[in-house]
N, C-alpha and C. Protein backbone atom coordinates (compact mmCIF):
# COMPACT_ATOMS: atom_id res chain seq x y z
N UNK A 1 0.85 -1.18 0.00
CA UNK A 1 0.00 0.00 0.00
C UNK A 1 0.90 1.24 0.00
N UNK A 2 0.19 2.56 -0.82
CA UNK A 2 1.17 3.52 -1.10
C UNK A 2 1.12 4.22 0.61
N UNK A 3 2.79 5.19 0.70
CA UNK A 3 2.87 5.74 1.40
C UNK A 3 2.87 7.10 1.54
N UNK A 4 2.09 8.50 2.30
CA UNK A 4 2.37 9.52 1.83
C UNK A 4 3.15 10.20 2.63
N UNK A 5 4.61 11.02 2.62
CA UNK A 5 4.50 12.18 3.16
C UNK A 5 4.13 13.13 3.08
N UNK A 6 3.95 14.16 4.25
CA UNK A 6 3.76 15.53 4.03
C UNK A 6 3.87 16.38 2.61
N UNK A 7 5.03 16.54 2.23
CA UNK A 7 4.94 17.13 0.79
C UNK A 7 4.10 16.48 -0.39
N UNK A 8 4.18 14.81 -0.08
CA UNK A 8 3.62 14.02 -1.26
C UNK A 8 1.87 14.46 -1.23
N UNK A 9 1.19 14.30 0.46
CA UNK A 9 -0.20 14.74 0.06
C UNK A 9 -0.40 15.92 0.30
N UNK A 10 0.45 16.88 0.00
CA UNK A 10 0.18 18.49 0.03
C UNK A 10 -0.02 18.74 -1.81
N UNK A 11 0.52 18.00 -2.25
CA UNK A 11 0.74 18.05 -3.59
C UNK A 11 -0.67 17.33 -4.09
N UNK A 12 -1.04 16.27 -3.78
CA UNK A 12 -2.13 15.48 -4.25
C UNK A 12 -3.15 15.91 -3.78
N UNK A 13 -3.30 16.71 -3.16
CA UNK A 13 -4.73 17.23 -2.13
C UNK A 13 -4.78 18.56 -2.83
N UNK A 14 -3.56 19.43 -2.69
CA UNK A 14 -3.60 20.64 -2.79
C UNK A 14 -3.81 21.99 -1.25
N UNK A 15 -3.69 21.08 -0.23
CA UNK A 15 -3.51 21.71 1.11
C UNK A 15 -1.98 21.72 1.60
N UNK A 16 -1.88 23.38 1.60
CA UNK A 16 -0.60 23.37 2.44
C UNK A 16 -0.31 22.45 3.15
N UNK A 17 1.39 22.21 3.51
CA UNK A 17 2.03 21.39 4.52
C UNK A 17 1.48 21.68 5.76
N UNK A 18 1.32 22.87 6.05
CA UNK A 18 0.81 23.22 7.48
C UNK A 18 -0.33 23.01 7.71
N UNK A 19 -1.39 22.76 6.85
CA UNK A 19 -2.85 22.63 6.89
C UNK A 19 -3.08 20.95 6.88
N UNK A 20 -2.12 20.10 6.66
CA UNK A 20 -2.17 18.63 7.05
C UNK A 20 -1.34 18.55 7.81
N UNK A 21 -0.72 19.29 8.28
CA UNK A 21 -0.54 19.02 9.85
C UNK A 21 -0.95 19.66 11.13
N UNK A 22 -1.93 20.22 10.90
CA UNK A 22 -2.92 20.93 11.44
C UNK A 22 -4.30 20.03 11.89
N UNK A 23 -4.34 19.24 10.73
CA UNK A 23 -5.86 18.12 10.55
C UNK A 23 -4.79 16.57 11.42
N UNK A 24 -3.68 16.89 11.73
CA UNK A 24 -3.10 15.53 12.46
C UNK A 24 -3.15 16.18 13.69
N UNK A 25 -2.86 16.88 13.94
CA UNK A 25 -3.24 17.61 15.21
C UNK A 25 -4.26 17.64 15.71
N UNK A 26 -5.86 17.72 15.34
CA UNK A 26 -6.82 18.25 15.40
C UNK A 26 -7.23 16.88 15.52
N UNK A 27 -6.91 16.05 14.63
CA UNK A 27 -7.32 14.36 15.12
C UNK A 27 -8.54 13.85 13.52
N UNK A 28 -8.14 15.30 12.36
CA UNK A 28 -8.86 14.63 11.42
C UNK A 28 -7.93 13.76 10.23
N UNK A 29 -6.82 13.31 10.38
CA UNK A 29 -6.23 12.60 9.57
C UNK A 29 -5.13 11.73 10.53
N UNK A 30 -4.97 10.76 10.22
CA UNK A 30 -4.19 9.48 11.63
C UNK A 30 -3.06 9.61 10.44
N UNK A 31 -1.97 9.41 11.05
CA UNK A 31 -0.23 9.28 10.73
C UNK A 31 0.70 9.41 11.36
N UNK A 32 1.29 8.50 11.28
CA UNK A 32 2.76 7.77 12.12
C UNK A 32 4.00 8.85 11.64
N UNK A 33 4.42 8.53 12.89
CA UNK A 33 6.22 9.40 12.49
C UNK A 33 6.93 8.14 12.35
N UNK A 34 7.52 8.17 11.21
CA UNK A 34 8.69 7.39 10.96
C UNK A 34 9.68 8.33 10.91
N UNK A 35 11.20 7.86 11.25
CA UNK A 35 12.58 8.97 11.25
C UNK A 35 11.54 10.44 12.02
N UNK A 36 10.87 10.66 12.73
CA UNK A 36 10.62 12.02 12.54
C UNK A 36 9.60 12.72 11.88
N UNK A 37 9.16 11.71 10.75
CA UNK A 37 8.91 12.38 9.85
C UNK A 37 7.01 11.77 9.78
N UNK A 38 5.95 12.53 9.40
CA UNK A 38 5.23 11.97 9.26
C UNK A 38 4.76 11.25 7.90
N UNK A 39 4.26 9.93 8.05
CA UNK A 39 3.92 9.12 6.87
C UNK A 39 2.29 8.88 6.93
N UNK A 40 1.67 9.31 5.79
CA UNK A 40 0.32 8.83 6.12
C UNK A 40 -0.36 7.55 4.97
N UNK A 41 -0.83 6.64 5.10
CA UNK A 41 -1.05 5.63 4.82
C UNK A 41 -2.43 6.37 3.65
N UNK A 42 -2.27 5.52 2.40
CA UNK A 42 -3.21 6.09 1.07
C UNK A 42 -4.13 5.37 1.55
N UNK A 43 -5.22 4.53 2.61
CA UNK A 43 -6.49 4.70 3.27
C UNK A 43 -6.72 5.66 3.85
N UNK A 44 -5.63 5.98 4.49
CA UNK A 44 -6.22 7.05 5.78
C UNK A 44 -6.72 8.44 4.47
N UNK A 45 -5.59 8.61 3.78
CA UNK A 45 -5.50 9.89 2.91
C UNK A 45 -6.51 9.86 1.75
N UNK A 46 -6.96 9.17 1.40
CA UNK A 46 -8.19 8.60 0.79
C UNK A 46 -9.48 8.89 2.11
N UNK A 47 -9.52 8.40 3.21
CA UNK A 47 -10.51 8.40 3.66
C UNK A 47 -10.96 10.23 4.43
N UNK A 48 -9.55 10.92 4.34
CA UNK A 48 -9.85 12.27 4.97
C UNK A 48 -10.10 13.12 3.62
N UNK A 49 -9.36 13.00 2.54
CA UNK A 49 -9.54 14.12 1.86
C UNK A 49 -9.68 12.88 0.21
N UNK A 50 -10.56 12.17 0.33
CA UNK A 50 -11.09 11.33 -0.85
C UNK A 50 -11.23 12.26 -2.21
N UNK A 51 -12.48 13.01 -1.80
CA UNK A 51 -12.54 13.69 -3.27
C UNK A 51 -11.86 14.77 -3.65
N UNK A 52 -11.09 15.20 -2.48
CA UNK A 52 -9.88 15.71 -2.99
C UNK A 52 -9.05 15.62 -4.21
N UNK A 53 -8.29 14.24 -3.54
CA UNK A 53 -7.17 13.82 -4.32
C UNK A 53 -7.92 13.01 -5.72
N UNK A 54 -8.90 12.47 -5.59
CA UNK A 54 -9.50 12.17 -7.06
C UNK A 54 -9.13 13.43 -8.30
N UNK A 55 -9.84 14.53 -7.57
CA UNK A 55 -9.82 15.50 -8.30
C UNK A 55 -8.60 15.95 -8.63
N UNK A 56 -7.56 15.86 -8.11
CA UNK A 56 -6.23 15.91 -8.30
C UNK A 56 -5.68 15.37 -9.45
N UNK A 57 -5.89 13.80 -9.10
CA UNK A 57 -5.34 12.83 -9.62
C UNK A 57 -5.97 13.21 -11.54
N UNK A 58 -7.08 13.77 -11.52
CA UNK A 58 -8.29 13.95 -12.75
C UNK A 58 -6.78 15.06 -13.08
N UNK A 59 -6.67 16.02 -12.34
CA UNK A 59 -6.13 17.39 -12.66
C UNK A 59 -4.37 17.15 -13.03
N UNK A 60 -3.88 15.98 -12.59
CA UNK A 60 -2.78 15.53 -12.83
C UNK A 60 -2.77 14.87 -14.67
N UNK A 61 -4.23 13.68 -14.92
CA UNK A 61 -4.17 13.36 -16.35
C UNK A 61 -4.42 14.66 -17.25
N UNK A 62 -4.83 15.65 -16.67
CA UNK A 62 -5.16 16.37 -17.83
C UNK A 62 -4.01 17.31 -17.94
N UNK A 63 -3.25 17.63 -17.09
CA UNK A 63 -2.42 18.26 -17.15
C UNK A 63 -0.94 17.72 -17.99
N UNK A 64 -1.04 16.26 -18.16
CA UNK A 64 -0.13 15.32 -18.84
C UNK A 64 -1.17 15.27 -19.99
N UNK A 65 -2.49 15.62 -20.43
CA UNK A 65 -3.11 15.13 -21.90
C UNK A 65 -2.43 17.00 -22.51
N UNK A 66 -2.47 17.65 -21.79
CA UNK A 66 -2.22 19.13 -22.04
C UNK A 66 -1.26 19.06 -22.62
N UNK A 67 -0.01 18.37 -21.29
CA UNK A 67 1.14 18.39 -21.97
C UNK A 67 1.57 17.79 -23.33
N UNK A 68 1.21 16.91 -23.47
CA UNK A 68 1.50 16.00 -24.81
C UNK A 68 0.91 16.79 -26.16
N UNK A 69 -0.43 17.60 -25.81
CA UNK A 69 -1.14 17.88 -26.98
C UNK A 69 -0.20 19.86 -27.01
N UNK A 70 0.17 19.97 -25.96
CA UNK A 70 0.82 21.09 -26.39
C UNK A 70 2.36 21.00 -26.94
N UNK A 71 2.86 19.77 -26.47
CA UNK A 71 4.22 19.19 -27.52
C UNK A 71 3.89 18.82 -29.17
N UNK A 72 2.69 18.24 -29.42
CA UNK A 72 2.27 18.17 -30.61
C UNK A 72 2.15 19.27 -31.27
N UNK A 73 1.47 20.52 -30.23
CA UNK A 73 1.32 21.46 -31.32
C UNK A 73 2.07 21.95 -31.63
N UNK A 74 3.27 22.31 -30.86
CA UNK A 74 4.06 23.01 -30.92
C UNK A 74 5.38 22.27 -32.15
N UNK A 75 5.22 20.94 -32.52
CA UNK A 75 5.95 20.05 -33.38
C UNK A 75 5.13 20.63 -34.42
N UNK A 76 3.69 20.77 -34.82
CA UNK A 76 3.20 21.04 -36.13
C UNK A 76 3.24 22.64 -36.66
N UNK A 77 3.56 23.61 -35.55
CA UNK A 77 4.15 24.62 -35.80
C UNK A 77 5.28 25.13 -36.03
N UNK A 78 5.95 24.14 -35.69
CA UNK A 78 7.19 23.81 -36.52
C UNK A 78 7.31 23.47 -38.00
N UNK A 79 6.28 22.35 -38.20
CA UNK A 79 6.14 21.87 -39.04
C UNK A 79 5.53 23.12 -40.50
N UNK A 80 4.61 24.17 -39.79
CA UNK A 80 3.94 24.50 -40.66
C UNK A 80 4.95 26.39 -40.91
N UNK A 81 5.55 26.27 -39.55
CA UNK A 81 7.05 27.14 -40.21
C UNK A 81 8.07 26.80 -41.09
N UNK A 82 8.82 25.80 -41.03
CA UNK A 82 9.47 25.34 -42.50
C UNK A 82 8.67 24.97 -43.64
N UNK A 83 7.63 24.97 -43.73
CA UNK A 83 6.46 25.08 -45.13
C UNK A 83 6.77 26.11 -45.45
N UNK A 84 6.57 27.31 -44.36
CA UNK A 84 6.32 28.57 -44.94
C UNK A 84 7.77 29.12 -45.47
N UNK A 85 8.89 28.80 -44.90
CA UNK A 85 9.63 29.47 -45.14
C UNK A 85 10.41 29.01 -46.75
N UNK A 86 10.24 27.13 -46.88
CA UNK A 86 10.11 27.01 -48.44
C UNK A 86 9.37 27.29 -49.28
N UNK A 87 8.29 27.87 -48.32
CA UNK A 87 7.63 28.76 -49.69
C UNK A 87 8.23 29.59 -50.16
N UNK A 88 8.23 30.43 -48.72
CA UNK A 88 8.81 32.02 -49.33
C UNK A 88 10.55 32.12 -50.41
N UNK A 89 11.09 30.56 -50.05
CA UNK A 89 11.75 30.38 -51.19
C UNK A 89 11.77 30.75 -52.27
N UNK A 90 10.44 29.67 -52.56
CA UNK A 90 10.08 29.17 -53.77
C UNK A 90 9.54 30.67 -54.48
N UNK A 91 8.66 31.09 -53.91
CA UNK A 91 8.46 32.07 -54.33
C UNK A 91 9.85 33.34 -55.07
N UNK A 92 10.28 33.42 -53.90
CA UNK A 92 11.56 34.71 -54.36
C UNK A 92 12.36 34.02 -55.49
N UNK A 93 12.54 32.72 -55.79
CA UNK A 93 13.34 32.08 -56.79
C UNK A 93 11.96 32.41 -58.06
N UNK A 94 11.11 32.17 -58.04
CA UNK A 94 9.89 32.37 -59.31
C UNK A 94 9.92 33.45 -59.33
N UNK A 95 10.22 34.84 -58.49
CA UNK A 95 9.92 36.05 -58.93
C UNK A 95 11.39 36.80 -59.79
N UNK A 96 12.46 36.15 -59.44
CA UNK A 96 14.04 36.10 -59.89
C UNK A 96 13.41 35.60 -61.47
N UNK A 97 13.06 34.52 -61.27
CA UNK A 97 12.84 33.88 -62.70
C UNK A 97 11.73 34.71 -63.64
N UNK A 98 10.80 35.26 -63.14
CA UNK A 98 10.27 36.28 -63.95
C UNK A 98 10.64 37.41 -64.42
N UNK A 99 11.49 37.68 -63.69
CA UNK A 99 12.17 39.04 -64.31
C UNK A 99 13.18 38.48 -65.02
N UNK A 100 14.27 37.60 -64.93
CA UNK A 100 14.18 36.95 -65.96
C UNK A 100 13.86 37.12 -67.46
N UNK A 101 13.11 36.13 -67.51
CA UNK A 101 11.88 36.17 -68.40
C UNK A 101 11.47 37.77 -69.24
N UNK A 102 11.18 38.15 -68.25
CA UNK A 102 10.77 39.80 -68.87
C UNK A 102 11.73 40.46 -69.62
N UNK A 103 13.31 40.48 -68.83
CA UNK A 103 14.20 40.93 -69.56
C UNK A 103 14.40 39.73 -70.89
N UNK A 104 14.23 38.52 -71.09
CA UNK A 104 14.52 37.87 -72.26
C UNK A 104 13.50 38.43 -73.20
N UNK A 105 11.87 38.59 -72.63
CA UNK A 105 11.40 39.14 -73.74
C UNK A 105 11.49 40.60 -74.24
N UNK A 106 11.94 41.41 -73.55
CA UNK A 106 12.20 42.60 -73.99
C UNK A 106 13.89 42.36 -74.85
N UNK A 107 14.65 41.75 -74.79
CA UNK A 107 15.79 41.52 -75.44
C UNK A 107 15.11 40.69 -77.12
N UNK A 108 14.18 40.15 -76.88
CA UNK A 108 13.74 39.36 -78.41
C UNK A 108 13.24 40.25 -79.13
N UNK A 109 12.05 41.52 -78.31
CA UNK A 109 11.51 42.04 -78.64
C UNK A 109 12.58 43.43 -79.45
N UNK A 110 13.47 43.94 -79.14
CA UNK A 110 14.42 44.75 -79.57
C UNK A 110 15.03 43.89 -80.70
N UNK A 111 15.14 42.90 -80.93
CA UNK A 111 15.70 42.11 -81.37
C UNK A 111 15.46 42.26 -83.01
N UNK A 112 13.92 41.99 -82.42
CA UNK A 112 13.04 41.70 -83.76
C UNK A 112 12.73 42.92 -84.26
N UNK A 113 12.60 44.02 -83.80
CA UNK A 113 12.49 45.55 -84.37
C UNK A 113 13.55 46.13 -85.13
N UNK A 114 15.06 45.84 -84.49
CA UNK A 114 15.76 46.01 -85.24
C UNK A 114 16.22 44.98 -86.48
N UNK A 115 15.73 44.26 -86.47
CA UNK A 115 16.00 43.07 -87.91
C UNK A 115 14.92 42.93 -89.18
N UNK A 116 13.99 43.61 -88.67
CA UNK A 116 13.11 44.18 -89.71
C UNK A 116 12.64 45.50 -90.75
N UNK A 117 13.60 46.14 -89.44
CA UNK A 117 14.16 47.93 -90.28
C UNK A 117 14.95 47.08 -91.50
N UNK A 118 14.74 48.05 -92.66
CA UNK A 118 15.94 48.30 -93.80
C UNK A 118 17.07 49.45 -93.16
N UNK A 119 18.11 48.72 -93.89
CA UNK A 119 19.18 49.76 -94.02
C UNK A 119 19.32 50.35 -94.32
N UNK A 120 19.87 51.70 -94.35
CA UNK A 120 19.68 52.84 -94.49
C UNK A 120 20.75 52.99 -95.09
N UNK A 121 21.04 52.72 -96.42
CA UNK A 121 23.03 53.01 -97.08
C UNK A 121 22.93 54.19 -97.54
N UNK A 122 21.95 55.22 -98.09
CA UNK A 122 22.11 56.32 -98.51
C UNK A 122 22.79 56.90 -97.60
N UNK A 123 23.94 57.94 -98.43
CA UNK A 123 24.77 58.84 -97.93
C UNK A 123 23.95 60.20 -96.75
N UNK A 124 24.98 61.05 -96.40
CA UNK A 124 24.51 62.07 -95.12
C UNK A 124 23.51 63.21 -96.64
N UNK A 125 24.39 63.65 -97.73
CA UNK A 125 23.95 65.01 -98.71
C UNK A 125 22.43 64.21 -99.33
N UNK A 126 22.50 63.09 -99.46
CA UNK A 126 21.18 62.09 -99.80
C UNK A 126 20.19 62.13 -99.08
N UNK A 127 20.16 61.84 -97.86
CA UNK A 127 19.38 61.83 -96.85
C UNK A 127 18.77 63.14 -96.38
N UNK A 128 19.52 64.27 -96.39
CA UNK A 128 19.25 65.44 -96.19
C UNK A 128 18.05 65.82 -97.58
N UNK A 129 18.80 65.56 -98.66
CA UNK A 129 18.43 66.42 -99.96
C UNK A 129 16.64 64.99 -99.97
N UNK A 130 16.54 64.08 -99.16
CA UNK A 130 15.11 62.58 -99.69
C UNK A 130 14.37 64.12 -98.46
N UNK A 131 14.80 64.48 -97.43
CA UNK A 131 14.19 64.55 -96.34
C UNK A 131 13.66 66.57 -96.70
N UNK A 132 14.48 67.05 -97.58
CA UNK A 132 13.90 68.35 -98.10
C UNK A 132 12.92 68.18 -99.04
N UNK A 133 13.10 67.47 -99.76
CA UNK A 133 12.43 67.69 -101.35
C UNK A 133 11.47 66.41 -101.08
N UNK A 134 11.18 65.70 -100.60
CA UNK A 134 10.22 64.17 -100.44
C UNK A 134 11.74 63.12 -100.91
N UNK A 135 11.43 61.98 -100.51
CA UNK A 135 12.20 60.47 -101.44
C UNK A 135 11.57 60.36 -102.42
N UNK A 136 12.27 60.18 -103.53
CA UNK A 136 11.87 59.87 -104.90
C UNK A 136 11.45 58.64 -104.66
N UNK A 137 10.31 57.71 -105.69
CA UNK A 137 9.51 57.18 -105.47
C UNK A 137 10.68 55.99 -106.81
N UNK A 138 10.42 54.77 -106.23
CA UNK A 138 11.32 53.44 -106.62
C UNK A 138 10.69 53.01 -107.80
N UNK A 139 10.91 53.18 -108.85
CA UNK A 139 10.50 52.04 -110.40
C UNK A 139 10.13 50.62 -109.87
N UNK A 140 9.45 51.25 -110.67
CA UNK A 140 8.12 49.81 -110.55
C UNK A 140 6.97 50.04 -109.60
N UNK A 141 6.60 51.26 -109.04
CA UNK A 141 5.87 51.44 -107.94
C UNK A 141 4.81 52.33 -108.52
N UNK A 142 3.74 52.26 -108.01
CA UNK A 142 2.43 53.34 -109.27
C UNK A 142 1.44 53.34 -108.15
């Protein structure tokens, strides 16, 4: 059969040290001194403060279901921080790659504007004299 000391059913009850030894005094809880020390037997401590320590014992599993479910969460917030932060990767690498992109199409696009102009071989006194008087108009054209 379990044994309690002082600290053990101050803890399981939730009554100060001095307040169970106050109720041994008073003659509402029976316990032996061993070394000095008092030991109270889990009938006696059951039979003075029963629904006490139930409620304890209730307040002890939940406080271990707490714990576990707040280690979980705290693992999936982990979990759902390195998501985010390969996102934000992924992302800044796709937005690198679009500009990119933009500059390739503006490089095709220059590309193709200048490869579709004609050349211009007429001389500087030519160009001056097409741009005073109109360009004479090319044979074969009506």
């Amino acid at each position: 059969m379990k044994e309690y000391t002082l600290r053990e059913l101050s803890e399981a009850t939730g009554f100060a040290v001095a307040t169970i030894r106050k109720h041994i005094k008073d003659g509402k809880l029976q316990a032996q001194k061993v070394k000095g020390k008092y030991v109270i037997t889990e009938e006696e401590a059951k039979r003075a403060y029963g629904q006490r320590m139930k409620v304890e014992a209730k307040s002890d599993k939940t406080k271990e279901s707490i714990s576990s479910e707040q280690r979980a969460l705290d693992v999936e917030v982990q979990k759902l921080a390195d998501a985010l932060e390969n996102l934000k990767k992924g992302y800044d690498s796709l937005q690198k790659r679009v500009k990119r992109l933009e500059e390739d199409i503006q490089l095709l696009t220059l590309v193709q504007t200048t490869s579709t102009k004609e050349e211009d071989t007429r001389g500087l006194f030519r160009r001056i004299g097409d741009y005073l008087f109109g360009k004479p108009e090319k044979e074969g054209n009506s």
